[in-house]
N, C-alpha and C. Protein backbone atom coordinates (compact mmCIF):
# COMPACT_ATOMS: atom_id res chain seq x y z
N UNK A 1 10.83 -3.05 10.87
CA UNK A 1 11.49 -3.48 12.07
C UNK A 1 11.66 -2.29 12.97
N UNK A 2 11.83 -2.62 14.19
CA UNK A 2 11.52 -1.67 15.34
C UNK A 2 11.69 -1.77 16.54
N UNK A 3 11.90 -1.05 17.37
CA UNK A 3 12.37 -1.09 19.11
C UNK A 3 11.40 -0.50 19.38
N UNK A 4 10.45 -1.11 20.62
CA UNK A 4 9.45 -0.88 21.15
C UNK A 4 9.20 -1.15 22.61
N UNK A 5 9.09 -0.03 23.45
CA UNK A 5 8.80 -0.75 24.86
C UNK A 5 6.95 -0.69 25.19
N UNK A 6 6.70 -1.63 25.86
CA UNK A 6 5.24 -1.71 26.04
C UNK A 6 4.68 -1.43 27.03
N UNK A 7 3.37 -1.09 27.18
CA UNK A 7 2.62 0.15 28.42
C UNK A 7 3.41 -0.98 29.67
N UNK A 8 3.57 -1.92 29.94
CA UNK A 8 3.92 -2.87 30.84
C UNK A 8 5.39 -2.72 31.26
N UNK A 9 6.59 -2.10 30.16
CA UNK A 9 7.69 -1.91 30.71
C UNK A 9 8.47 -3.14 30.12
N UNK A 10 7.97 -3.47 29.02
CA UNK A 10 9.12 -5.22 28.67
C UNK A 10 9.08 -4.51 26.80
N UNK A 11 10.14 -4.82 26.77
CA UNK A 11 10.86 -4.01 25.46
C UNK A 11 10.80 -4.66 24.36
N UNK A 12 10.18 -4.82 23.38
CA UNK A 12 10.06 -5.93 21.91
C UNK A 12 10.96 -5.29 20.57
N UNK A 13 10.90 -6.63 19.62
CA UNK A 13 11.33 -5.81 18.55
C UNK A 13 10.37 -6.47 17.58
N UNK A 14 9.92 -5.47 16.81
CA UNK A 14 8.58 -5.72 15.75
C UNK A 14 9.17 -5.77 14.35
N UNK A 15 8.88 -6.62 13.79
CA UNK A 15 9.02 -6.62 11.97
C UNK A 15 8.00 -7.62 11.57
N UNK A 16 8.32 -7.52 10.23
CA UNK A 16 7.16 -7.95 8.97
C UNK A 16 7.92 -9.33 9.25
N UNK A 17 6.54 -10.33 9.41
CA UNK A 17 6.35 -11.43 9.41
C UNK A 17 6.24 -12.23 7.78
N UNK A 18 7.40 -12.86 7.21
CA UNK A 18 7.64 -13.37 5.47
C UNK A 18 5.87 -14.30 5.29
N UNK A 19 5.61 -14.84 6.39
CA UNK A 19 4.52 -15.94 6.33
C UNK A 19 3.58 -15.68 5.89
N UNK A 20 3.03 -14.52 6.81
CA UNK A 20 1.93 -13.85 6.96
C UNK A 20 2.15 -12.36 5.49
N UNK A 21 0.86 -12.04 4.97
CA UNK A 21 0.61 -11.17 3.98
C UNK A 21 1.02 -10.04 4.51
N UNK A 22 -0.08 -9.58 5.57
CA UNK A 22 -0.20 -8.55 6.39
C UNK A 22 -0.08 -8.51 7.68
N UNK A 23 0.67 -9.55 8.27
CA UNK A 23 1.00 -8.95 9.80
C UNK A 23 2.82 -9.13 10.07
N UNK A 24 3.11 -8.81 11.37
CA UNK A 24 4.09 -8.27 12.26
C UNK A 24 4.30 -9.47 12.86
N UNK A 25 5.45 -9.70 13.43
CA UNK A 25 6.26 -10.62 14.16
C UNK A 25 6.89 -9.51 15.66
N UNK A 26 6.33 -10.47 16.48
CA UNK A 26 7.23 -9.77 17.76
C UNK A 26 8.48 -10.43 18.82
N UNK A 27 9.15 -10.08 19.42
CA UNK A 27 10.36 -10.44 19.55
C UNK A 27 10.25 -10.02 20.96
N UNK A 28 9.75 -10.06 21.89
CA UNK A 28 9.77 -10.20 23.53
C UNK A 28 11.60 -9.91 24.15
N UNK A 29 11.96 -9.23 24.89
CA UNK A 29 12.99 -8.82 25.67
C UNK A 29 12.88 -8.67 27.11
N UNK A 30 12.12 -8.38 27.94
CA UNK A 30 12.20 -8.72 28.94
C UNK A 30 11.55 -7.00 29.45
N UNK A 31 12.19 -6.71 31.01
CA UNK A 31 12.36 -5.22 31.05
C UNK A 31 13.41 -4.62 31.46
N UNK A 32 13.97 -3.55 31.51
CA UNK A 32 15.12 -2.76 31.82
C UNK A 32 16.27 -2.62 31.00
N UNK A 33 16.73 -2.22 31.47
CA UNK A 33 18.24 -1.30 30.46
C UNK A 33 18.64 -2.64 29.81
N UNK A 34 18.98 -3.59 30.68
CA UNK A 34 19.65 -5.17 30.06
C UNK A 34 18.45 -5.32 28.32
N UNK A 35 17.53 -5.40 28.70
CA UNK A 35 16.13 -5.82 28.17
C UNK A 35 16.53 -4.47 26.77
N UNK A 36 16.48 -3.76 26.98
CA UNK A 36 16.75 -3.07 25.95
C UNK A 36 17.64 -3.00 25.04
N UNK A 37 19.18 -3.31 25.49
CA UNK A 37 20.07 -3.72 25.09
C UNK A 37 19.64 -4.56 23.90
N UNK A 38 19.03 -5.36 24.29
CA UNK A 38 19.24 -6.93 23.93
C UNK A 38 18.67 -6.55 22.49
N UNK A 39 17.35 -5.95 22.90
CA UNK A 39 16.69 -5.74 21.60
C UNK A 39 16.91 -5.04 20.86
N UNK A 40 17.73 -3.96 20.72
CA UNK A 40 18.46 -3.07 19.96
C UNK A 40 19.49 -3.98 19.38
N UNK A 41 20.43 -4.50 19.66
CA UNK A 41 21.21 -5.78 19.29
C UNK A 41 20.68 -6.30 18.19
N UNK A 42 19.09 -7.12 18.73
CA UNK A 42 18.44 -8.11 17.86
C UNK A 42 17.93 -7.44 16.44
N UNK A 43 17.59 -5.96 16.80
CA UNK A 43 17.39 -4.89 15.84
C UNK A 43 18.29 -4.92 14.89
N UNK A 44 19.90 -4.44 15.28
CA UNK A 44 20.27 -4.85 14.41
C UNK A 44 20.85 -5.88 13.43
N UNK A 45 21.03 -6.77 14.36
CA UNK A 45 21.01 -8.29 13.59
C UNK A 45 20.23 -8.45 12.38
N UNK A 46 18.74 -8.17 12.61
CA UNK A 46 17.88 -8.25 11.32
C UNK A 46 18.03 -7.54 10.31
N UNK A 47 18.70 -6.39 10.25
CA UNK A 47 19.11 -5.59 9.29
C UNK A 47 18.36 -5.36 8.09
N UNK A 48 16.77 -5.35 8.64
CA UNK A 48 16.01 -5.27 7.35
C UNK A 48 15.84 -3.69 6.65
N UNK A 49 15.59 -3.95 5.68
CA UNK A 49 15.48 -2.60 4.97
C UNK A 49 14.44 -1.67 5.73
N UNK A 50 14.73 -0.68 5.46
CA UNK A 50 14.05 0.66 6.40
C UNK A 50 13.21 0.93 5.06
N UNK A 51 11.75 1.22 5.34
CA UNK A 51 11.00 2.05 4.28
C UNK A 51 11.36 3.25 4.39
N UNK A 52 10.99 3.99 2.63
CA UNK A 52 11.16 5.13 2.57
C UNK A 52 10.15 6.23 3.80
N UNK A 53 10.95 7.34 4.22
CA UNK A 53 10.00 8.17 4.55
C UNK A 53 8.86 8.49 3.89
N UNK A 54 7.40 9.05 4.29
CA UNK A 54 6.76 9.78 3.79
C UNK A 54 7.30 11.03 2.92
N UNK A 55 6.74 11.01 1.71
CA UNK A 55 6.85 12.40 1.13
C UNK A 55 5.61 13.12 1.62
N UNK A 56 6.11 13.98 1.99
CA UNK A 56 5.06 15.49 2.06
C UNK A 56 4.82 16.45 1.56
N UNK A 57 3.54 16.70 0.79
CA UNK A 57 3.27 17.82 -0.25
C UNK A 57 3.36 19.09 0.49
N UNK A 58 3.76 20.13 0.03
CA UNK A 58 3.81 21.28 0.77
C UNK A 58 2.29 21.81 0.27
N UNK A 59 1.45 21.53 -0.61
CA UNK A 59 0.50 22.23 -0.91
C UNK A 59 -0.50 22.26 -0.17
N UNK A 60 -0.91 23.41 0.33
CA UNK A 60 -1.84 23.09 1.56
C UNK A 60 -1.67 24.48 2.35
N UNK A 61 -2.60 24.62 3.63
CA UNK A 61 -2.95 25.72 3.49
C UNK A 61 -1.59 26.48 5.08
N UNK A 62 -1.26 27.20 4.81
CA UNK A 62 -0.45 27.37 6.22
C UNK A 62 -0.92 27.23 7.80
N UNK A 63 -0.27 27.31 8.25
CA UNK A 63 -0.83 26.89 9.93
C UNK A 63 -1.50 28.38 10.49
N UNK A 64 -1.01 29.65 9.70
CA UNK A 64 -1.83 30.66 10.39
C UNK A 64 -2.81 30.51 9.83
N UNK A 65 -3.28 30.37 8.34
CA UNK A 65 -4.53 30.30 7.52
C UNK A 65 -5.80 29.66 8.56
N UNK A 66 -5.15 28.41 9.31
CA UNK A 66 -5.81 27.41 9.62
C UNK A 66 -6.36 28.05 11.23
N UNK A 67 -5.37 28.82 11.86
CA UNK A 67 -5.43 29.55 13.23
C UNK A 67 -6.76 30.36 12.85
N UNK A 68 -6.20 31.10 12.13
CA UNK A 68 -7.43 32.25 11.47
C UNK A 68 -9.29 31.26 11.65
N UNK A 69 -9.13 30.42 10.61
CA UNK A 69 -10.16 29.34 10.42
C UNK A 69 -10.84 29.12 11.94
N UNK A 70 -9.77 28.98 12.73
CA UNK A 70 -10.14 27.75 14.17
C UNK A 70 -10.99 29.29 14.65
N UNK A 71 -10.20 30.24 14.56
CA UNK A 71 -10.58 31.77 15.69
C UNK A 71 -12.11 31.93 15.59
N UNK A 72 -12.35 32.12 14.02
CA UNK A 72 -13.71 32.80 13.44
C UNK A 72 -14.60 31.71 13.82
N UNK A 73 -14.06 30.37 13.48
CA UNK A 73 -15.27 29.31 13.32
C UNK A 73 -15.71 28.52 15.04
N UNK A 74 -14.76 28.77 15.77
CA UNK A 74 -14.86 28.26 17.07
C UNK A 74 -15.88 28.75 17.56
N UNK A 75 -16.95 28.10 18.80
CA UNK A 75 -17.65 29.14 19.20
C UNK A 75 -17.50 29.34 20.77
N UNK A 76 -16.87 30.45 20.94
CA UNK A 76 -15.65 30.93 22.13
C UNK A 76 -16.61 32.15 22.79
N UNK A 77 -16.67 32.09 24.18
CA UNK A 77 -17.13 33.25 25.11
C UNK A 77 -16.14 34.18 24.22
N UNK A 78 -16.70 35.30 24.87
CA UNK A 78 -15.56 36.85 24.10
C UNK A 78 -14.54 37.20 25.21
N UNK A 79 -14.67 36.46 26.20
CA UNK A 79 -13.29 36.51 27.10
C UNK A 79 -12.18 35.06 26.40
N UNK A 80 -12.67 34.36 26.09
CA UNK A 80 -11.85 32.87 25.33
C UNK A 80 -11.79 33.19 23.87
N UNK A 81 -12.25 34.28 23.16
CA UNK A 81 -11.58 34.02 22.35
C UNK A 81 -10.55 35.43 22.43
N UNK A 82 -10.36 36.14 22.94
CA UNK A 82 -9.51 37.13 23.53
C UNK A 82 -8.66 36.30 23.82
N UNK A 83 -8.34 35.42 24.52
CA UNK A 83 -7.45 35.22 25.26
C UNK A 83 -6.49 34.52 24.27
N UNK A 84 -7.35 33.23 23.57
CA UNK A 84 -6.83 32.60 22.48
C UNK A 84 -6.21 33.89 21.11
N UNK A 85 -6.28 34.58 20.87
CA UNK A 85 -6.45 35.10 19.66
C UNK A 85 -5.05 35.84 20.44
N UNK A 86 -4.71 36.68 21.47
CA UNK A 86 -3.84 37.11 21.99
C UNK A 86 -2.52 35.93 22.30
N UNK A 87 -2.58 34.71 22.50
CA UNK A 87 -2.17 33.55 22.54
C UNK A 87 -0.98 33.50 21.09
N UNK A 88 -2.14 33.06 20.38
CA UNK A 88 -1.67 33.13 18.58
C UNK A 88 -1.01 34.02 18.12
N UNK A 89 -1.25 35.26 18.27
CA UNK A 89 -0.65 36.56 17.95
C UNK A 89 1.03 36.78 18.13
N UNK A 90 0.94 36.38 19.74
CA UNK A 90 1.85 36.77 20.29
C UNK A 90 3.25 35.43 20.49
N UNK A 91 2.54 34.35 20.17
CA UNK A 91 3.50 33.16 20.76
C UNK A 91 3.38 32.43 19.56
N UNK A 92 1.97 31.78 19.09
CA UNK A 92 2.28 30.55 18.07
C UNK A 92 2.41 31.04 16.80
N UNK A 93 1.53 31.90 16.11
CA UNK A 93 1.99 32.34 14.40
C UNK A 93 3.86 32.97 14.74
N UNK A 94 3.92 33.60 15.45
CA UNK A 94 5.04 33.86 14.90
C UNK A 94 5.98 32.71 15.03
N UNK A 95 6.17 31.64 15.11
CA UNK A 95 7.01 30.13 15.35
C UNK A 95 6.61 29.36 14.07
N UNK A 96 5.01 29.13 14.14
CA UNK A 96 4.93 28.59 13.03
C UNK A 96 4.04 28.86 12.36
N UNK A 97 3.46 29.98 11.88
CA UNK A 97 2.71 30.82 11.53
C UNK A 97 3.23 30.51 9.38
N UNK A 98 4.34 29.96 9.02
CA UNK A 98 4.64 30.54 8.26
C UNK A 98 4.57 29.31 7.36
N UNK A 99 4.45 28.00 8.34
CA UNK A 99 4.75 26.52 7.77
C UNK A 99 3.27 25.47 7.32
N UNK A 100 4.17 25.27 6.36
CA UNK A 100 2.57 24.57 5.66
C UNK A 100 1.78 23.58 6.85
N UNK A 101 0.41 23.47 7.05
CA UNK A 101 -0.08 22.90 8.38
C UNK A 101 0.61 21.29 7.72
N UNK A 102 0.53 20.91 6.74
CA UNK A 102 0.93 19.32 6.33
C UNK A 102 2.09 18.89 7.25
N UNK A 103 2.97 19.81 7.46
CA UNK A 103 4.15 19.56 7.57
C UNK A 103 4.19 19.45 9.32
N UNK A 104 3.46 19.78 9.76
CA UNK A 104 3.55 19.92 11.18
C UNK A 104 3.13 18.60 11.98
N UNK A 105 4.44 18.53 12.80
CA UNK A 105 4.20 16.69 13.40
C UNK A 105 4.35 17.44 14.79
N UNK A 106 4.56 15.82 15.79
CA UNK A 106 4.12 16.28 16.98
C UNK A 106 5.64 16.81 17.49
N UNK A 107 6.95 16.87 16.91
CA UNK A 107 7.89 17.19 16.97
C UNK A 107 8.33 18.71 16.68
């Protein structure tokens, strides 16, 4: 189950359909703040169980390992990969240079 607004601007709420094996049920709200309301409401009305998160293996190779990988294997003018490699150095390994790449979302 879920709060969802659509490329159109009208706000749904999605869950597992009992009927159906494998599909979703949708729940139409309208659009705007009212519209949202509503479906957050209806959200929780249904009160269905939340799946577990993903577990995530940490095993795997780090995000600089993988920087390293992209640098050598890319095939970059020698002004682009200067630029990139100075990039990495200086701004992204040290942030997340240290974290398993698995673990890295778009957050």
């Amino acid at each position: 189950m879920s709060v969802h607004q659509l490329k159109d601007g009208r706000w749904i709420v999605k869950y597992p359909d009992p009927e159906k094996a494998s599909g979703s049920k949708r729940e139409y709200f309208g659009r705007g703040a009212a519209a949202e309301i509503r479906a957050r409401n209806r959200d929780r009305e249904l009160d269905l169980k939340q799946t577990k998160p993903r577990v995530v293996d940490d095993a795997g190779p780090l995000f600089q390992e993988l920087a390293l990988e992209y640098l050598v294997n890319k095939n970059f003018n020698e002004n682009s990969q200067k630029l990139c490699k100075l990039r990495l150095q200086s701004i992204i390994i040290p942030i997340l240079g240290d974290i398993p790449a698995i673990r890295l979302t778009y957050r």
